[in-house]
N, C-alpha and C. Protein backbone atom coordinates (compact mmCIF):
# COMPACT_ATOMS: atom_id res chain seq x y z
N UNK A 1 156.39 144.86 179.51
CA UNK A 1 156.21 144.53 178.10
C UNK A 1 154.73 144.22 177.88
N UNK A 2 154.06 144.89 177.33
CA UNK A 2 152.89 144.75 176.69
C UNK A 2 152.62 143.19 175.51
N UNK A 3 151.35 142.75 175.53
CA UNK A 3 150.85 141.81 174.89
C UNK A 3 151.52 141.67 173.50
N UNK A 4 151.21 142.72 172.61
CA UNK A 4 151.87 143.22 171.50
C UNK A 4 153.34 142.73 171.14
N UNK A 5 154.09 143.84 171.66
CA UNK A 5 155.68 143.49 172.02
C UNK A 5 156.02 141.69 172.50
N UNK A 6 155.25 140.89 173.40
CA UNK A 6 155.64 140.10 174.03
C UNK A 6 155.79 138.99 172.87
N UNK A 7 154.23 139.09 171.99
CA UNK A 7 153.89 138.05 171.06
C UNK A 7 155.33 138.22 169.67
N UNK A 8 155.58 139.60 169.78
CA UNK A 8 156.73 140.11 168.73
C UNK A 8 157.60 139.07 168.81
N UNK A 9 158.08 139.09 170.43
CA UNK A 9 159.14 138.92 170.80
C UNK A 9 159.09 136.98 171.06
N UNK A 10 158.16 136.78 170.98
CA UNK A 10 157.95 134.94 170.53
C UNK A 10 158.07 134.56 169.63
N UNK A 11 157.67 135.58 168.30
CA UNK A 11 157.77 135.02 166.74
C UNK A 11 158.68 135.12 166.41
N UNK A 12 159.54 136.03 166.67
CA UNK A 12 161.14 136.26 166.53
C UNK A 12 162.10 134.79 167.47
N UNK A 13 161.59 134.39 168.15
CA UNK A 13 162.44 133.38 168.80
C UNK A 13 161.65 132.17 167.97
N UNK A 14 161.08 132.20 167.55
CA UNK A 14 160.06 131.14 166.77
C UNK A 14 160.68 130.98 165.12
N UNK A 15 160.55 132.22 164.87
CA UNK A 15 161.49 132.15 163.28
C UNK A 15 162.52 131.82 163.32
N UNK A 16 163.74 132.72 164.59
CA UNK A 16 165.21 132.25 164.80
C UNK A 16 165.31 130.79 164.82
N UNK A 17 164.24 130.28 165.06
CA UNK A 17 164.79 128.43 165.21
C UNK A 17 164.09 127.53 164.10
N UNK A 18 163.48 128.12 163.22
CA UNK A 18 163.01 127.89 161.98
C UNK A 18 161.99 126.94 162.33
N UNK A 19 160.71 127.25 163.41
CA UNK A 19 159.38 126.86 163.58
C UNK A 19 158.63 126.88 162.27
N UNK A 20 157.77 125.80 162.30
CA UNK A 20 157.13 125.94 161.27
C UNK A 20 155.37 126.33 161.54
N UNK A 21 154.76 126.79 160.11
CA UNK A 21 153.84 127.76 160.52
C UNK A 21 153.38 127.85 161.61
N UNK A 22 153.85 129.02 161.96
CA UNK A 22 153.32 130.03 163.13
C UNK A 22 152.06 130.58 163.08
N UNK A 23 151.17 129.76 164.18
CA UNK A 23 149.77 130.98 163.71
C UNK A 23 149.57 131.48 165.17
N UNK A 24 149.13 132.91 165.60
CA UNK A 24 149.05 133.57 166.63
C UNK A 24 147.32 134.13 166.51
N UNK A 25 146.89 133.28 167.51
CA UNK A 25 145.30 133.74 167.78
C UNK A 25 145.19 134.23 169.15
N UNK A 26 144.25 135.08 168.80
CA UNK A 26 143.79 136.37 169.94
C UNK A 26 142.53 135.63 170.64
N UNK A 27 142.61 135.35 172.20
CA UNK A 27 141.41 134.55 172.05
C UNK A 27 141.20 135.03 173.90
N UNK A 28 140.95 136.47 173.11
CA UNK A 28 140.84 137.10 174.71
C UNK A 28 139.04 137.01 174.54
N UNK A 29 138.50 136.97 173.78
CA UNK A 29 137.28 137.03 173.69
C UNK A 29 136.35 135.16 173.91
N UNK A 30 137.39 134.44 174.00
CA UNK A 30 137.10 133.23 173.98
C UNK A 30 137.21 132.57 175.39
N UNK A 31 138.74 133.11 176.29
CA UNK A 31 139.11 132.39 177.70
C UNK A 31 139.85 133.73 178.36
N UNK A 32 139.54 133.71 179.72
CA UNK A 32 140.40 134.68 180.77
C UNK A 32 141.23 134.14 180.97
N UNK A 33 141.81 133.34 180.52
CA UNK A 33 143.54 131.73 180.97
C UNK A 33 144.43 133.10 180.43
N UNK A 34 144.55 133.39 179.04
CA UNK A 34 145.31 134.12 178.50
C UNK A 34 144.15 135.13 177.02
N UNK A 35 145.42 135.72 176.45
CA UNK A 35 145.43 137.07 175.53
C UNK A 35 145.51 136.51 174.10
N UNK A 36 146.84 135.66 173.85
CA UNK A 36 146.79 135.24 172.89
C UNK A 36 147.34 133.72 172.72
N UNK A 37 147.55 132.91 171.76
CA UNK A 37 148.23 131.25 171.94
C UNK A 37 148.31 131.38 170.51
N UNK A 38 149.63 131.28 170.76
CA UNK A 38 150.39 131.14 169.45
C UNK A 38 151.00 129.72 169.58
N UNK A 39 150.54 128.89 168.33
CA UNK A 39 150.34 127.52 167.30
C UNK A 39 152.08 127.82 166.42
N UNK A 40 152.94 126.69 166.69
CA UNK A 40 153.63 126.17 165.60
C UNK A 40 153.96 124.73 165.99
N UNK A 41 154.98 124.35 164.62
CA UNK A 41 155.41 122.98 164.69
C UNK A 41 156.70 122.99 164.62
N UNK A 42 157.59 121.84 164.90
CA UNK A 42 158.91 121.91 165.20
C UNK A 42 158.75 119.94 163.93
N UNK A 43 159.93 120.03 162.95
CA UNK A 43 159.99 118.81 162.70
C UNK A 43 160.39 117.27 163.11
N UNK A 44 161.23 117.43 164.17
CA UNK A 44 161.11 116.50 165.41
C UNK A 44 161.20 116.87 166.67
N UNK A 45 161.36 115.85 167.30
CA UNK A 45 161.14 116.05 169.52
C UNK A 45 162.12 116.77 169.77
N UNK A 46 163.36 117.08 169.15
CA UNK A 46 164.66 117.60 169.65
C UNK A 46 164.61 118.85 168.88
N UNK A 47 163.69 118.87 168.08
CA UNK A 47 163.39 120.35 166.97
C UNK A 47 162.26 121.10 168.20
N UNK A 48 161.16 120.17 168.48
CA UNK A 48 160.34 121.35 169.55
C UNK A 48 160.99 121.40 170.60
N UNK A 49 161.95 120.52 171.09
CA UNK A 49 162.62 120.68 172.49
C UNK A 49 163.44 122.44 172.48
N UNK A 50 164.38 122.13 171.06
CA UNK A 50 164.67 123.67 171.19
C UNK A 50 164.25 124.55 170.69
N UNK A 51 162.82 124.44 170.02
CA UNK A 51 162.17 125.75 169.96
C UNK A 51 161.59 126.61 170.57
N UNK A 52 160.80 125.34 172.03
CA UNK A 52 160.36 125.95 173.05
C UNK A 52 161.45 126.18 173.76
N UNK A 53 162.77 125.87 174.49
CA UNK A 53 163.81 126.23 174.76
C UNK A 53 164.52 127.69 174.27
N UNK A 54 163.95 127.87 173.38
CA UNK A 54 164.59 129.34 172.24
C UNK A 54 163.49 130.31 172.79
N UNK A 55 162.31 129.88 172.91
CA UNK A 55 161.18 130.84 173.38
C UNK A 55 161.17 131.09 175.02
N UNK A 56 161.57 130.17 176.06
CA UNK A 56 162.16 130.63 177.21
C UNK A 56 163.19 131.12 177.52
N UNK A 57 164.15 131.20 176.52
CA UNK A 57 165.38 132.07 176.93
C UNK A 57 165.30 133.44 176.82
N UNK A 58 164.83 133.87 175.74
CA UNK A 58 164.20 134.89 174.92
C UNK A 58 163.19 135.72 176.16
N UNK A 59 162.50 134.95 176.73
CA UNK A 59 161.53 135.47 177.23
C UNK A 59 162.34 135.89 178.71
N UNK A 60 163.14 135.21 179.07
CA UNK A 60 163.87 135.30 180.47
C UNK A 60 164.73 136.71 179.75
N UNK A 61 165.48 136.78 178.56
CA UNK A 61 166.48 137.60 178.31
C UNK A 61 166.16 138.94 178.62
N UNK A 62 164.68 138.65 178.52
CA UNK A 62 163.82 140.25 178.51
C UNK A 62 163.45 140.37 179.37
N UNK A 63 162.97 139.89 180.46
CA UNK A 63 162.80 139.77 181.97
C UNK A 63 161.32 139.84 181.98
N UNK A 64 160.95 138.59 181.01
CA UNK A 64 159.39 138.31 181.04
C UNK A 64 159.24 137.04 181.65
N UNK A 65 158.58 136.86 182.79
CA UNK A 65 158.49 135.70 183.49
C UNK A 65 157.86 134.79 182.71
N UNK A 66 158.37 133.69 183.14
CA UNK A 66 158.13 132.47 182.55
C UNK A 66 157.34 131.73 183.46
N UNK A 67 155.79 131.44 183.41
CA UNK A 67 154.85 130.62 184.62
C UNK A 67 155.04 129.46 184.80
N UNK A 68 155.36 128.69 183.28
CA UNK A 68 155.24 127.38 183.74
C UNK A 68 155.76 126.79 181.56
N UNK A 69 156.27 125.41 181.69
CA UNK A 69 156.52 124.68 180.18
C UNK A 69 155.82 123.44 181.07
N UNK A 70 155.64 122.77 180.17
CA UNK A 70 155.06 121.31 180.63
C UNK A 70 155.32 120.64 178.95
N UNK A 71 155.99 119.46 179.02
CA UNK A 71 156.01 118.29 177.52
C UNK A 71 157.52 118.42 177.48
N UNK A 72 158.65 118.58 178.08
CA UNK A 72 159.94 118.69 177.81
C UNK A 72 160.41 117.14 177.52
N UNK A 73 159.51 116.14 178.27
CA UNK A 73 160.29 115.17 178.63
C UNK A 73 159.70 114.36 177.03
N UNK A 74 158.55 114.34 176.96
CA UNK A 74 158.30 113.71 175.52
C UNK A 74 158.61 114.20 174.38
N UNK A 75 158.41 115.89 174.67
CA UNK A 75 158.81 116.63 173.39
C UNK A 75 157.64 116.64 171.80
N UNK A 76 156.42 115.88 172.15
CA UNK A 76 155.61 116.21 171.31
C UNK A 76 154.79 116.97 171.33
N UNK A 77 154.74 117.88 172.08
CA UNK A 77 153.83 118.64 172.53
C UNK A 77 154.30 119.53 173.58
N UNK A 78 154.65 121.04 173.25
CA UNK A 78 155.94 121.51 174.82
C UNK A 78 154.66 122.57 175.00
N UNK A 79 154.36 123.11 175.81
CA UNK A 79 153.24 124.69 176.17
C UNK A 79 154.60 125.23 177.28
N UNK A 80 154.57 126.33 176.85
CA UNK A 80 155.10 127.58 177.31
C UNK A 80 153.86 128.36 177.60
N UNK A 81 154.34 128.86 179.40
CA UNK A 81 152.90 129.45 179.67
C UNK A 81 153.71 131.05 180.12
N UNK A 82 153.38 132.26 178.95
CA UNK A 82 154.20 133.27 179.44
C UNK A 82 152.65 134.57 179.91
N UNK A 83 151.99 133.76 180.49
CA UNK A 83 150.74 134.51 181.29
C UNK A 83 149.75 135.14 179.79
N UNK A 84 149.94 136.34 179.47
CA UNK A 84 149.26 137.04 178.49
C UNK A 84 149.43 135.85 177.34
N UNK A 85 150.43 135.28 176.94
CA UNK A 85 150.71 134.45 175.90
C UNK A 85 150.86 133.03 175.89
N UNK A 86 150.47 132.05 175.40
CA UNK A 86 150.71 130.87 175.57
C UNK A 86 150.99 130.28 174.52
N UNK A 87 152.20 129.84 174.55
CA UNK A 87 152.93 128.82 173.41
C UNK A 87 152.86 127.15 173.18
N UNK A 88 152.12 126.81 172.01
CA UNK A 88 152.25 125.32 172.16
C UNK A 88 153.36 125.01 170.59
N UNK A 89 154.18 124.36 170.93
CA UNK A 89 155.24 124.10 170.20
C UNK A 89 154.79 122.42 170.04
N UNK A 90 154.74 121.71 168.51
CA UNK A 90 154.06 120.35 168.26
C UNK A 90 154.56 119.69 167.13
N UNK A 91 154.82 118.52 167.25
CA UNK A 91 154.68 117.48 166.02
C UNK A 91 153.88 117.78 165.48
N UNK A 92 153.92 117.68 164.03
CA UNK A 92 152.89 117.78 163.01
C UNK A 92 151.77 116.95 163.28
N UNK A 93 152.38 115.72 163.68
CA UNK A 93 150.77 115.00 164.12
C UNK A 93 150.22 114.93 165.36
N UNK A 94 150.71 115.61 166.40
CA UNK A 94 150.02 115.99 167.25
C UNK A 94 149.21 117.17 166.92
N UNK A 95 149.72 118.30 166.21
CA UNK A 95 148.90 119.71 165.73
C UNK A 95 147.76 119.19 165.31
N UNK A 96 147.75 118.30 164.09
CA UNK A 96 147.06 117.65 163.51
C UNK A 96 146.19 117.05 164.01
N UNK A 97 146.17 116.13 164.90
CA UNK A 97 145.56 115.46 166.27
C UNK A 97 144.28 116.56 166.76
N UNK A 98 144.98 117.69 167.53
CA UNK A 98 144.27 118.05 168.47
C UNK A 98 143.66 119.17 168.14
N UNK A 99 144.42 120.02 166.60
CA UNK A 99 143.58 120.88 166.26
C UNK A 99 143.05 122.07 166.74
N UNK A 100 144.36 122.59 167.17
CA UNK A 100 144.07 123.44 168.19
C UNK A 100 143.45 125.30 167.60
N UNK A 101 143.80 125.12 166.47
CA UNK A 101 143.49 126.64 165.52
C UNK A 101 142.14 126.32 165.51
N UNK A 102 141.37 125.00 164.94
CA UNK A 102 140.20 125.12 164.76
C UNK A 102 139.15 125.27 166.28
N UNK A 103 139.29 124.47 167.27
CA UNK A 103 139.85 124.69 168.68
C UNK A 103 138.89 126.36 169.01
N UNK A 104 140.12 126.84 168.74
CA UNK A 104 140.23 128.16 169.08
C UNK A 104 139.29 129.27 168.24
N UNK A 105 138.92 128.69 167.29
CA UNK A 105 138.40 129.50 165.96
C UNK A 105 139.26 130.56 165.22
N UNK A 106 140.46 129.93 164.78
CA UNK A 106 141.27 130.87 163.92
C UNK A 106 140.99 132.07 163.05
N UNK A 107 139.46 131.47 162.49
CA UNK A 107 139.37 132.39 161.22
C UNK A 107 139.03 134.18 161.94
N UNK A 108 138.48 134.00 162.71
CA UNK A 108 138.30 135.25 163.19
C UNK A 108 139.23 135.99 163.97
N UNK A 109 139.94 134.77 164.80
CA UNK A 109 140.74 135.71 165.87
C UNK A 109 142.48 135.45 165.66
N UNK A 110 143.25 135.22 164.27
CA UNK A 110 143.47 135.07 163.48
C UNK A 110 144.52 136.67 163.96
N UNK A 111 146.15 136.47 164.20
CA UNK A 111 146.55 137.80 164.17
C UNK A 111 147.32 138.10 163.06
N UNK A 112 147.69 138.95 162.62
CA UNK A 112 148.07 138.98 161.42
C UNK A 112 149.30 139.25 161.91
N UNK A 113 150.35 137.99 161.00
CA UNK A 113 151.65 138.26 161.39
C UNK A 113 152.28 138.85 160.31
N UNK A 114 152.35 139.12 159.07
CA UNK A 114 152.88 139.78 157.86
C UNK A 114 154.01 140.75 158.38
N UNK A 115 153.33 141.45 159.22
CA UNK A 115 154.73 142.52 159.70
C UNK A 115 155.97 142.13 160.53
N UNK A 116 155.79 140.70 160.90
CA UNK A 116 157.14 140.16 161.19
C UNK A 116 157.44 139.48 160.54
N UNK A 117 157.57 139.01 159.18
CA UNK A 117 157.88 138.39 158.46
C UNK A 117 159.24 139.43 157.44
């Protein structure tokens, strides 16, 4: 599964659990860690528990390895590490907190999700 397809296949497990804004930045030009890190929020600890939960099943269903989650146990903050892609699933005030779009520099590397919507 290609970068493309993989990130598809996160926003779709991301919408199925009714994540809130999803932003997917390309930040191959920024770190060799990963391709892209896709940003949402979950409205409580048991809301990101199973959103990132929805995004490892998803990812296993397809037989995309899963490297590593780390934040299960607090739940404010979960990262899903699916190599090319990295998922941080967050409380609003942790997003808020740490700021990770600006972080990253959104405005430019900024993917356009419209076509999965």
């Amino acid at each position: 599964m290609n970068t493309t397809e993989l990130t598809q296949l996160i926003i779709d497990a991301l919408d199925e659990l009714k994540a809130l804004d999803i932003k997917a930045l390309d930040v191959r030009n920024l770190t060799s860690v990963t391709d892209v890190m896709i940003v949402c929020s979950g409205t409580s600890n048991r809301h990101v528990k199973s959103i990132a939960g929805n995004v490892i099943k998803h990812a296993k269903e397809n037989k995309c390895k899963v490297l590593g989650s780390e934040g299960e146990k607090e739940s404010e903050w979960i990262l899903v590490d699916l190599g090319d892609v990295v998922v941080h699933v967050m409380l609003p005030k942790s997003r808020e907190f740490y700021n990770l779009e600006t972080l990253w520099d959104n405005t430019e590397n900024e993917i356009n999700l419209a076509a999965s919507e």
